[in-house]
N, C-alpha and C. Protein backbone atom coordinates (compact mmCIF):
# COMPACT_ATOMS: atom_id res chain seq x y z
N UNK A 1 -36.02 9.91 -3.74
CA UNK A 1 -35.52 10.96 -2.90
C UNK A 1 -34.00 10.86 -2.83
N UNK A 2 -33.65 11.82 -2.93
CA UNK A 2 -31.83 12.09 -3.32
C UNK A 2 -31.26 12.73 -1.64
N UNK A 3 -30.19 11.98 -1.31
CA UNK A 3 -29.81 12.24 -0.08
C UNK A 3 -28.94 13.83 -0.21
N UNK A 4 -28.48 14.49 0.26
CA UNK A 4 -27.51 15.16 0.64
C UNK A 4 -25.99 14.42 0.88
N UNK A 5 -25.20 15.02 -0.21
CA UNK A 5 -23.96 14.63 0.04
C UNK A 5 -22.64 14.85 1.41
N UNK A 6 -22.17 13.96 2.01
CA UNK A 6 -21.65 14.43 3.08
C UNK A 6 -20.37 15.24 2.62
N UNK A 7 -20.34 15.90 3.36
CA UNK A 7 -19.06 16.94 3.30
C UNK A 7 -17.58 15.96 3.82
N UNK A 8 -16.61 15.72 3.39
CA UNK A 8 -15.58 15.25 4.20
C UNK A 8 -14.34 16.12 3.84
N UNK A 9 -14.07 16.52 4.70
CA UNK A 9 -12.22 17.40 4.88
C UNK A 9 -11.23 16.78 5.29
N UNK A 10 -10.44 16.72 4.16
CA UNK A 10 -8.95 16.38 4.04
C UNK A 10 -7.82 17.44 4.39
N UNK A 11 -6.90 17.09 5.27
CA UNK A 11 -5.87 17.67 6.18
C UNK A 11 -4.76 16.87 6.04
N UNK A 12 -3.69 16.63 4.75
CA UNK A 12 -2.60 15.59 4.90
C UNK A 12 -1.53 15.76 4.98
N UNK A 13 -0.71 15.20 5.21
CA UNK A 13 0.89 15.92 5.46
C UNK A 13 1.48 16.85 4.25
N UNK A 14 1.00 16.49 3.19
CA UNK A 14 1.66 17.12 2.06
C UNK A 14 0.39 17.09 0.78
N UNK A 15 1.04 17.97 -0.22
CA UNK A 15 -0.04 18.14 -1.25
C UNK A 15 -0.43 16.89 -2.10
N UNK A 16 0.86 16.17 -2.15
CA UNK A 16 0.74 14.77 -2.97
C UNK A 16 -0.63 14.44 -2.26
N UNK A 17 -0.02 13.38 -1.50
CA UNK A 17 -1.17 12.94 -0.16
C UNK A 17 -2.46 13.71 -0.40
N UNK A 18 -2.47 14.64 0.06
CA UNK A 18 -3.72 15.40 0.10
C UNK A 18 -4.81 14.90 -1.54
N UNK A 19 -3.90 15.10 -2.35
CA UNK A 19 -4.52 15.06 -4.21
C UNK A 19 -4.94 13.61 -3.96
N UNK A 20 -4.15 12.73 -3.12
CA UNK A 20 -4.33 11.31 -4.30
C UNK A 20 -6.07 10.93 -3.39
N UNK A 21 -5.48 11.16 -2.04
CA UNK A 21 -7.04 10.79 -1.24
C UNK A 21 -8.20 11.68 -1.27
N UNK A 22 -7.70 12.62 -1.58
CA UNK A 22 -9.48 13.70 -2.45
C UNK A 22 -10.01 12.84 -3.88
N UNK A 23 -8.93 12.19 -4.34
CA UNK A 23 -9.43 12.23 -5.91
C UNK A 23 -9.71 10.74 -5.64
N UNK A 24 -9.37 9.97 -4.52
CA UNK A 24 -9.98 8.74 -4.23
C UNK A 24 -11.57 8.70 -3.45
N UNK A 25 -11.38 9.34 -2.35
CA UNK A 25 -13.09 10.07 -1.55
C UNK A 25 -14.09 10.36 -2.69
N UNK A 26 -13.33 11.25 -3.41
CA UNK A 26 -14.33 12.05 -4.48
C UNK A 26 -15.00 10.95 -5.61
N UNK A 27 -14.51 10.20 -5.90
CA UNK A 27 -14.92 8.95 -6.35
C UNK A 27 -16.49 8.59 -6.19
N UNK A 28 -16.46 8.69 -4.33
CA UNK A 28 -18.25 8.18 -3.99
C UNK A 28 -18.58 9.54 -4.14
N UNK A 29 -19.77 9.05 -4.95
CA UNK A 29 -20.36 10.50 -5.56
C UNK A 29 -21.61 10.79 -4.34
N UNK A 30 -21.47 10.26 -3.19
CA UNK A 30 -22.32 10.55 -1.89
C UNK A 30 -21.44 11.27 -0.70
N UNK A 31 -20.31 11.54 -1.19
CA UNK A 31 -19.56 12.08 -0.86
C UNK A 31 -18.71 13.75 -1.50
N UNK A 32 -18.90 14.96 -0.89
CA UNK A 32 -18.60 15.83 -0.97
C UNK A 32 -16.42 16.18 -0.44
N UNK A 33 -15.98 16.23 -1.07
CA UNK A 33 -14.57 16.42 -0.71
C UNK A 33 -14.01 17.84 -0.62
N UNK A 34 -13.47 18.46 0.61
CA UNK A 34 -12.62 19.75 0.60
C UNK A 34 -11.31 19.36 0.88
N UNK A 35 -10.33 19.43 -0.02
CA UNK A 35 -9.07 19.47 0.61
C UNK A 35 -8.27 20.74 1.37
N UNK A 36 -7.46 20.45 1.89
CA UNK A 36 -6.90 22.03 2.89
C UNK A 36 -5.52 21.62 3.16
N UNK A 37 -4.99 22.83 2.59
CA UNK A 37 -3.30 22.64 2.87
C UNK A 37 -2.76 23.24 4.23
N UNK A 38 -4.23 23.42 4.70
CA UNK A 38 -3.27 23.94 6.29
C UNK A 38 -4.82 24.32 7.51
N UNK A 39 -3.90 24.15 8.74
CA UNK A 39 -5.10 24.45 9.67
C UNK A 39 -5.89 25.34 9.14
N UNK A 40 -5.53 26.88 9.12
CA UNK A 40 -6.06 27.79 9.03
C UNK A 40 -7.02 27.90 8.25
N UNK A 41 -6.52 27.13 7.12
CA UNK A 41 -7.90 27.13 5.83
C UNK A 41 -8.90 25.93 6.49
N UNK A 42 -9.06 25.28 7.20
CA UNK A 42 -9.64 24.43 7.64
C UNK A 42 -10.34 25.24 8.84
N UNK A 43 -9.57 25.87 9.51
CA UNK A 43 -10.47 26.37 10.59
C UNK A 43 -11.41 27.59 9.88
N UNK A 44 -11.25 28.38 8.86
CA UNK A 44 -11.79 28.97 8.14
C UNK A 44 -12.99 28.78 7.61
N UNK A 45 -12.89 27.35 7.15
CA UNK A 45 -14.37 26.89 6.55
C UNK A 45 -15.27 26.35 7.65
N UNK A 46 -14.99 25.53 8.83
CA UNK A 46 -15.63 25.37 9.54
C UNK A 46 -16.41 26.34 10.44
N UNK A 47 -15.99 27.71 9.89
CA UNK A 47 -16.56 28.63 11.15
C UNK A 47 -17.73 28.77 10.29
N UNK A 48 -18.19 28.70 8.72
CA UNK A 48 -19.48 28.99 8.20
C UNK A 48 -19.64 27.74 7.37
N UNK A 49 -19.27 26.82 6.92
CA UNK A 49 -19.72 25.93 6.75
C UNK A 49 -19.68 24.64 7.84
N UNK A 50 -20.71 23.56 7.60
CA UNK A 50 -20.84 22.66 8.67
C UNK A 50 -19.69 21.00 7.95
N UNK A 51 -19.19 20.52 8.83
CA UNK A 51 -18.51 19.27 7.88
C UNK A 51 -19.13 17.83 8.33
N UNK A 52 -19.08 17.02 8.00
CA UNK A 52 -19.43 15.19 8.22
C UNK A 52 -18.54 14.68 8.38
N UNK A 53 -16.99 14.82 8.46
CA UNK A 53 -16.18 14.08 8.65
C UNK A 53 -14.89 15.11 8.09
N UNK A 54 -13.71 14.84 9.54
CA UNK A 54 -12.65 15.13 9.04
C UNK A 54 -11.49 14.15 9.00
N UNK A 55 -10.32 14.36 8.03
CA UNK A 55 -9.38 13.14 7.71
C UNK A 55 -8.24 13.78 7.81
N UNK A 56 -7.26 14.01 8.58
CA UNK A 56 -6.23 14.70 9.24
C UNK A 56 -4.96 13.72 9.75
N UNK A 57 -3.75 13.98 9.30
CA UNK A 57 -2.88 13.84 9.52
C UNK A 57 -2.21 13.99 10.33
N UNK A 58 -1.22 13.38 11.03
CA UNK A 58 -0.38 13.22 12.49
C UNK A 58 1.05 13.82 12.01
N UNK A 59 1.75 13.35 10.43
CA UNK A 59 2.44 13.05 10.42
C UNK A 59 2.65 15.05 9.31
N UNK A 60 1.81 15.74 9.36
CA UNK A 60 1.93 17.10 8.80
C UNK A 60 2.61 17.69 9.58
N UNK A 61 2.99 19.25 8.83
CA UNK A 61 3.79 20.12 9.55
C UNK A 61 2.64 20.52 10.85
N UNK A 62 3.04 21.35 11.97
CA UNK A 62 2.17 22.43 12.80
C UNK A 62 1.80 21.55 13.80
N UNK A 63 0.64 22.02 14.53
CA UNK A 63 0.68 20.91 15.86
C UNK A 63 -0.37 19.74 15.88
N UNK A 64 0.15 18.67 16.37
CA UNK A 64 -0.73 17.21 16.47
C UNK A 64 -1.99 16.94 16.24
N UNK A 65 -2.14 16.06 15.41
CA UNK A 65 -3.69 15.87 15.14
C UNK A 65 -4.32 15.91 15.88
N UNK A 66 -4.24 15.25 17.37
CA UNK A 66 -4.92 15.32 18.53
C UNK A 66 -5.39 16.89 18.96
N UNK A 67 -4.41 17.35 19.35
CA UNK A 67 -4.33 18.88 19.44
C UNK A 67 -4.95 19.73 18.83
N UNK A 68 -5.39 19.30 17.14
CA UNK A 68 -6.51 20.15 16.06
C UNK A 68 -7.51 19.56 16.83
N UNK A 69 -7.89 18.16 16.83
CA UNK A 69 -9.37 18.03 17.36
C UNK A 69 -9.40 18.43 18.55
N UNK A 70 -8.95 18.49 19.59
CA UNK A 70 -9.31 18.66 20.49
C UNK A 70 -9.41 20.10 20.50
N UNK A 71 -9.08 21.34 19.84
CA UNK A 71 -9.22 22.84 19.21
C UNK A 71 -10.95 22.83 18.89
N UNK A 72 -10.94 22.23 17.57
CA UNK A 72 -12.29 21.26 16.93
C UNK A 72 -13.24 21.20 18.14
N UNK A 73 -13.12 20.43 18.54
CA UNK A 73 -13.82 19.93 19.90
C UNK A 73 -14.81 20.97 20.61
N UNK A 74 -13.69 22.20 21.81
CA UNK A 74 -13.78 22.67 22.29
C UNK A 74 -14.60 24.47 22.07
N UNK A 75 -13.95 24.36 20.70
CA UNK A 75 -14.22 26.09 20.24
C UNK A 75 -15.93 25.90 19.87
N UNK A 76 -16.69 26.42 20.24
CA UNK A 76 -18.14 26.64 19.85
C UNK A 76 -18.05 27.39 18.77
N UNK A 77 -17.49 28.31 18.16
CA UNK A 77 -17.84 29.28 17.07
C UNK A 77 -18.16 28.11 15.92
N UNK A 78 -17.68 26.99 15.82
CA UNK A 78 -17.68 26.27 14.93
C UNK A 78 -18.86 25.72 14.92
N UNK A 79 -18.67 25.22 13.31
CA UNK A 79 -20.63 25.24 13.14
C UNK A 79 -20.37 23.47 13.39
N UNK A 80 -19.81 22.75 13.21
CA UNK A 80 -19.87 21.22 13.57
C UNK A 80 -18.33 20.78 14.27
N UNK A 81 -18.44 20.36 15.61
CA UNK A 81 -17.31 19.88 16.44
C UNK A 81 -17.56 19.11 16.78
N UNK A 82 -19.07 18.08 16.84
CA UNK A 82 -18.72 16.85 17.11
C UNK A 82 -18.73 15.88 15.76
N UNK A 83 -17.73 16.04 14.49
CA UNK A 83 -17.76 15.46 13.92
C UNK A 83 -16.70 14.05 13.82
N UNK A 84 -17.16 12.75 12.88
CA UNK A 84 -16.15 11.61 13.62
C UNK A 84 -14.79 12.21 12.44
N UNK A 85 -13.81 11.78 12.82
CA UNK A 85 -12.73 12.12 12.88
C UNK A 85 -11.24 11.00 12.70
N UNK A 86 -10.75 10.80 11.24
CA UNK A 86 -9.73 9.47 11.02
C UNK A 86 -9.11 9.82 10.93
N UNK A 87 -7.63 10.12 11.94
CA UNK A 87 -6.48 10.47 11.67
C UNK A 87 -5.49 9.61 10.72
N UNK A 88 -4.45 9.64 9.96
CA UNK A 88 -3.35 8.99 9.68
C UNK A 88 -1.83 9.07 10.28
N UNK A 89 -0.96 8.34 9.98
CA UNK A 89 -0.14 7.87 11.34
C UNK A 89 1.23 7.51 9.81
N UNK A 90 2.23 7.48 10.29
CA UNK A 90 3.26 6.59 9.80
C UNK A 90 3.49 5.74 10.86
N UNK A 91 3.05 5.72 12.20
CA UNK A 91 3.44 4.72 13.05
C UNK A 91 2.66 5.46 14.61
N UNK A 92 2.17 4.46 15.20
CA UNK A 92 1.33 4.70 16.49
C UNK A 92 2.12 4.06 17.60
N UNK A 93 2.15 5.28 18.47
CA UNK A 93 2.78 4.52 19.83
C UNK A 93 1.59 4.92 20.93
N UNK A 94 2.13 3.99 22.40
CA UNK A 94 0.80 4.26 23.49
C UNK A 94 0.41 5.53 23.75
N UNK A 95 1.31 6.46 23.99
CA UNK A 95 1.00 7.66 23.79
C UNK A 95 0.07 8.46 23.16
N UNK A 96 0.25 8.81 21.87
CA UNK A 96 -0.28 9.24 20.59
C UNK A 96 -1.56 7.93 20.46
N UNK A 97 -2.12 6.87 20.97
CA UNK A 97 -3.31 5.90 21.22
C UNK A 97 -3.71 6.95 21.93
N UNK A 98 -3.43 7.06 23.77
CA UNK A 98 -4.03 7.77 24.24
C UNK A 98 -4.27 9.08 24.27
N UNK A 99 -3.53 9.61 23.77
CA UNK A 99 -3.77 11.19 23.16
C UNK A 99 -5.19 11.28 22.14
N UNK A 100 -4.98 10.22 21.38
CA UNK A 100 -6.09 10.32 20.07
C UNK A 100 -7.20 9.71 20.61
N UNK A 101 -7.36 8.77 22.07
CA UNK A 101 -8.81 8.64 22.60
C UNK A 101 -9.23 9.84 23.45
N UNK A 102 -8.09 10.59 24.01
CA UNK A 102 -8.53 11.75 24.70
C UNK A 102 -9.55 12.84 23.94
N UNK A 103 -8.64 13.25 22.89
CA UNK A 103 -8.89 14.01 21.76
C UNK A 103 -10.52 14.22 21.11
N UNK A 104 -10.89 12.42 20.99
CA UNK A 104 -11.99 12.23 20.15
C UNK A 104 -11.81 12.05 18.89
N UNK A 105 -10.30 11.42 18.47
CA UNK A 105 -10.36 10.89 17.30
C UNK A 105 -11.13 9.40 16.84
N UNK A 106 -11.70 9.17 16.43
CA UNK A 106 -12.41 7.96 16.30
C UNK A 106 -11.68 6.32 15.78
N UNK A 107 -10.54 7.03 14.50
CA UNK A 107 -9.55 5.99 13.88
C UNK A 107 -8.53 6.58 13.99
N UNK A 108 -7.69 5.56 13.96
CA UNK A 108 -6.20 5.84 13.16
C UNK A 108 -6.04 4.71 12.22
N UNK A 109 -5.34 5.07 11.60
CA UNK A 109 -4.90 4.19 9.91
C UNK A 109 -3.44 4.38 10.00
N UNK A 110 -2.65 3.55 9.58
CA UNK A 110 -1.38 3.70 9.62
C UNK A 110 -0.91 3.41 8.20
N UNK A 111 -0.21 4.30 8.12
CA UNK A 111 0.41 4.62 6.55
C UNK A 111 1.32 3.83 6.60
N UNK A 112 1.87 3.26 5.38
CA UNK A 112 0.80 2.97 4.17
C UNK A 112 -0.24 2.28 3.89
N UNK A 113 -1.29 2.66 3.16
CA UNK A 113 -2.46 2.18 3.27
C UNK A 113 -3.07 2.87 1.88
N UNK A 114 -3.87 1.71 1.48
CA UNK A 114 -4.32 1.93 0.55
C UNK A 114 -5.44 3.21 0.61
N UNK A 115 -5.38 3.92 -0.61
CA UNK A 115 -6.68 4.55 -0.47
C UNK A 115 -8.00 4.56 -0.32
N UNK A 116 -8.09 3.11 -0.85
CA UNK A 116 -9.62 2.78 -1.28
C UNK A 116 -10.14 2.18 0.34
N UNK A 117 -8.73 1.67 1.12
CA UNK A 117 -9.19 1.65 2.59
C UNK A 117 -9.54 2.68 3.43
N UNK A 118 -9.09 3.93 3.04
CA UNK A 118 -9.52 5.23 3.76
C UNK A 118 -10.67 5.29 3.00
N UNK A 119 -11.12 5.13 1.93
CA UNK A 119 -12.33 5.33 1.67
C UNK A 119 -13.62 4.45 2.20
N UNK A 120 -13.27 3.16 2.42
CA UNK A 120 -14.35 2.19 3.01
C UNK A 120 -14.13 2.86 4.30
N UNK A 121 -13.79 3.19 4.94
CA UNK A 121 -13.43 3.60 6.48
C UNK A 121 -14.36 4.92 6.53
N UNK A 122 -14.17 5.99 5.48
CA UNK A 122 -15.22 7.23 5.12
C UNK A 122 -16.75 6.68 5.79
N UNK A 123 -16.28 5.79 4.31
CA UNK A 123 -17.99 5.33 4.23
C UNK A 123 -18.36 4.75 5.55
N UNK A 124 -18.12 3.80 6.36
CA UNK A 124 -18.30 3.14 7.20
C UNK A 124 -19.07 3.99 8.48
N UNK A 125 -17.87 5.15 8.83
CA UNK A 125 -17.94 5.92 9.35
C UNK A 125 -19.52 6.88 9.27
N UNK A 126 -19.91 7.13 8.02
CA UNK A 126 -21.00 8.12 7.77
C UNK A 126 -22.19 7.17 7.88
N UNK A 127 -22.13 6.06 7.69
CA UNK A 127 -23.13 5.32 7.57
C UNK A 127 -23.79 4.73 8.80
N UNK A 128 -22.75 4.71 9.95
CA UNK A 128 -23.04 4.45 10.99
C UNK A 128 -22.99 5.72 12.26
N UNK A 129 -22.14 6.71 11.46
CA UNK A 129 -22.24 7.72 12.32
C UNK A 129 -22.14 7.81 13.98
N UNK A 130 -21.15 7.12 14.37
CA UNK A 130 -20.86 6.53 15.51
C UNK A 130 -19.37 7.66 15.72
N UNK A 131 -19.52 8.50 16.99
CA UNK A 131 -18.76 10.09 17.18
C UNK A 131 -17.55 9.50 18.35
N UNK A 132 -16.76 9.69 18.51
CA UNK A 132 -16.18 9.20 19.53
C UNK A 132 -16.07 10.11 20.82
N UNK A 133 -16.20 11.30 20.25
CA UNK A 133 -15.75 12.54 21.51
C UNK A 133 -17.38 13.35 21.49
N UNK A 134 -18.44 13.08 21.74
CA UNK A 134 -19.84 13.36 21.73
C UNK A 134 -19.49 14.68 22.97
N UNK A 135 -20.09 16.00 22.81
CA UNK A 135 -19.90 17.11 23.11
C UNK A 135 -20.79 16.84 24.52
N UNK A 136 -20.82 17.56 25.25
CA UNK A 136 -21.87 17.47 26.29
C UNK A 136 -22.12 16.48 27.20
N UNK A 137 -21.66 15.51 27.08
CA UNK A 137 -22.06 13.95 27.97
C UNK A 137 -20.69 13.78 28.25
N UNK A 138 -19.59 14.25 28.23
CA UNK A 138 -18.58 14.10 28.50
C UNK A 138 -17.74 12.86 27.21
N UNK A 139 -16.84 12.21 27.58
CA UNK A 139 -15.79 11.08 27.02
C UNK A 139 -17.07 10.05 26.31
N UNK A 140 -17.24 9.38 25.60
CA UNK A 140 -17.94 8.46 25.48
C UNK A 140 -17.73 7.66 24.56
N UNK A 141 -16.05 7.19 24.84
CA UNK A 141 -15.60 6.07 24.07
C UNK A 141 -15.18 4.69 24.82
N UNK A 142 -14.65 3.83 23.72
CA UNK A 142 -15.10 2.30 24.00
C UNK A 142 -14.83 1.96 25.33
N UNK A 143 -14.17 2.58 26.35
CA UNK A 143 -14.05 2.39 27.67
C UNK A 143 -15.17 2.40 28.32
N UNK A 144 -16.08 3.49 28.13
CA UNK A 144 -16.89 4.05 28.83
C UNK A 144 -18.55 3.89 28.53
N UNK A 145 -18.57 3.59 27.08
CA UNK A 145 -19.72 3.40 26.72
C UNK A 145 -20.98 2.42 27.41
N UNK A 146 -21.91 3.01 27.83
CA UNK A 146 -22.53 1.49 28.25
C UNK A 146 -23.02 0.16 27.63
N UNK A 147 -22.22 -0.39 28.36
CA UNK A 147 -22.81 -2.02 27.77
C UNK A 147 -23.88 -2.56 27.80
N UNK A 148 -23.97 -3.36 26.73
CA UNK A 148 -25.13 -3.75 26.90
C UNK A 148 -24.95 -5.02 27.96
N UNK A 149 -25.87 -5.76 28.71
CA UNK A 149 -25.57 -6.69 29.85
C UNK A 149 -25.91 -7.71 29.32
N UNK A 150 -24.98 -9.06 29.27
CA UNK A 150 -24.96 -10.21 28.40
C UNK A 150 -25.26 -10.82 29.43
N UNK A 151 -25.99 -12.11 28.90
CA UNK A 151 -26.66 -13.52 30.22
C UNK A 151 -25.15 -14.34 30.24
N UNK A 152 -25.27 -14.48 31.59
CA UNK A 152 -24.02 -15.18 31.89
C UNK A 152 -24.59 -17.04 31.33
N UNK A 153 -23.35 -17.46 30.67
CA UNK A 153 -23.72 -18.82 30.50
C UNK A 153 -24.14 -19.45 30.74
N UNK A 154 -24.97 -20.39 30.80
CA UNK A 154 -25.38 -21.53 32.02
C UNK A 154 -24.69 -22.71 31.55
N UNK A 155 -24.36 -23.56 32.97
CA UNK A 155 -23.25 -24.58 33.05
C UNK A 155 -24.29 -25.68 32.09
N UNK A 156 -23.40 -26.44 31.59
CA UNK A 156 -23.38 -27.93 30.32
C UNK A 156 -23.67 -28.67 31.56
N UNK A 157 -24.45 -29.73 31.57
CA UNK A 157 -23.90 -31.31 32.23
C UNK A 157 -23.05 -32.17 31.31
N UNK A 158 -22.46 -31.56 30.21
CA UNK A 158 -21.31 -32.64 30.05
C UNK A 158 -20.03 -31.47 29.64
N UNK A 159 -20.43 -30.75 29.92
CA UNK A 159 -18.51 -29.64 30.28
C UNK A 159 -18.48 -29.11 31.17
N UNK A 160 -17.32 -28.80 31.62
CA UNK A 160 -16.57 -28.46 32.93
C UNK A 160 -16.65 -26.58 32.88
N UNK A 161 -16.95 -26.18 33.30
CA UNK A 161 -17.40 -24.42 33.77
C UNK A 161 -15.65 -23.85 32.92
N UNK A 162 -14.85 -24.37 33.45
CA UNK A 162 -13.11 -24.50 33.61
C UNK A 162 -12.85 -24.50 32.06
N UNK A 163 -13.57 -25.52 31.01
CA UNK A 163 -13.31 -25.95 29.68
C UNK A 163 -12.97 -24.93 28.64
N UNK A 164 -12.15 -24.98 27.93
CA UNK A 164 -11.63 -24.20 26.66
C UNK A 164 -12.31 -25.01 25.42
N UNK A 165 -12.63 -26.07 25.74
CA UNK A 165 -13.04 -27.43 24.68
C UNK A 165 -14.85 -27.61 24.92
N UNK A 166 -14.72 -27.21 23.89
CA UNK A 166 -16.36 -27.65 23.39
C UNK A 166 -16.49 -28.88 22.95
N UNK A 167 -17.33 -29.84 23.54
CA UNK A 167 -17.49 -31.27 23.34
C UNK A 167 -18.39 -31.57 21.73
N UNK A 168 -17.78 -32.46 20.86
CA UNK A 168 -18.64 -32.02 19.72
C UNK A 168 -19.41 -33.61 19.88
N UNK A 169 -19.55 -34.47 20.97
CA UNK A 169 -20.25 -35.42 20.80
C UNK A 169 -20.54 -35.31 22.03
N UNK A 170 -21.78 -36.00 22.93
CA UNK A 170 -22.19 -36.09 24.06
C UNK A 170 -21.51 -37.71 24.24
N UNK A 171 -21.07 -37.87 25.62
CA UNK A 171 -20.52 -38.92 26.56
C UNK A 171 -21.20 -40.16 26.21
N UNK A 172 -22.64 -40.24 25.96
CA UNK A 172 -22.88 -41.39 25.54
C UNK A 172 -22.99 -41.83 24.24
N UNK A 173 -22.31 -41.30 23.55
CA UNK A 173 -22.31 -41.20 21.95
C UNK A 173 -21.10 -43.17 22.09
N UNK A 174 -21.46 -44.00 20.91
CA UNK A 174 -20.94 -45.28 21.61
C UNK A 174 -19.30 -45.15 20.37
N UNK A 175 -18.06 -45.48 20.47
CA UNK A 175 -17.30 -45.29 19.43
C UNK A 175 -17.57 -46.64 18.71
N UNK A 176 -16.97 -45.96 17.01
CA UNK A 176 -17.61 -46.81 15.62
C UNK A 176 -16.80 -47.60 15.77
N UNK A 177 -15.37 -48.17 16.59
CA UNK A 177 -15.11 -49.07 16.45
C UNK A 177 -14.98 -49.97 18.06
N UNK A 178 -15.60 -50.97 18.51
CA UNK A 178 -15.90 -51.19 19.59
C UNK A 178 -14.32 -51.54 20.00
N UNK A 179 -12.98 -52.19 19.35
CA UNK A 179 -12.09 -52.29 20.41
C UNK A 179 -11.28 -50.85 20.59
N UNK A 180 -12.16 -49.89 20.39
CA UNK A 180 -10.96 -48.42 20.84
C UNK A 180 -11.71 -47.93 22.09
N UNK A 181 -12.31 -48.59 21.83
CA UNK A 181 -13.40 -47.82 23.79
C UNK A 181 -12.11 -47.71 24.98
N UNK A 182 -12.18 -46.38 25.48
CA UNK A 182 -11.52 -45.97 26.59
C UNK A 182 -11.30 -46.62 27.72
């Protein structure tokens, strides 16, 4: 049985960019590639076709990556808005962090970067299919997500609750040379 190839859309600052990471994506042949030299053609296809992933740029002309997804996000005409979502960056500040968790961007990658790392990142992404900005339930990123509830430790009788140091012998262990005893 033959899967369906995922769709992924490319959005990069420039045409170079745009060519070299389509013709790197396009590579996994489980992977479907559209490149787009501009919102418009991007918002175009999404109104009748559905996508698996978009890969969008910070550092393009027009307004903020954040600002497309969160467009993305919000507009229903679109046939897929909760898709995950890897922006690229020439450089990330706190801001533009919290803008892009607001948003529902899932990554950022900071340029330069290899291609074949945006491509394991693709893949990673589809395979686990893990959304950051999930429609309907509100925010449901790593802040917010519920945890799972871990058993709190139980105390050693030979370490201190306090300890950074894991004892790799127990106290009555005797030393190999009898005149170094403490």
């Amino acid at each position: 049985m033959t899967t369906k190839p995922k769709t992924v859309a490319v959005l990069a600052a420039n045409p170079a960019l745009t060519s070299v990471l389509t013709m790197v994506l396009a590579g996994d042949t489980r992977l479907r590639v559209r490149p787009f030299e501009s919102e418009g053609e991007l918002f175009a296809y999404m109104l009748v076709a559905p996508l698996d992933m978009l890969v969008v740029d910070f550092d393009r002309e027009g307004r903020p990556a954040y600002e497309l997804v969160e467009a993305i996000r919000l507009d229903p005409s679109f046939v897929s808005r909760d898709l995950p979502v890897i922006a690229l960056t020439r450089a990330i500040t706190p801001p533009m962090r919290h803008q892009s968790i607001s948003a529902g961007i899932d990554e950022v990658l900071v340029k330069p970067m290899s291609p074949r790392h945006l491509l394991q990142r693709v893949q990673a992404r589809l395979i686990n299919r893990s959304v950051v900005g999930l429609l309907g339930n509100g925010y449901r990123g790593p802040d917010r997500r519920d945890r799972v509830p871990m058993p709190k430790p139980q105390p050693s009788p030979t370490r201190r609750t306090t300890d950074n140091v894991v004892p790799l012998f127990p106290n009555n262990r005797r030393p190999m040379h009898p005149g170094l005893e403490p």
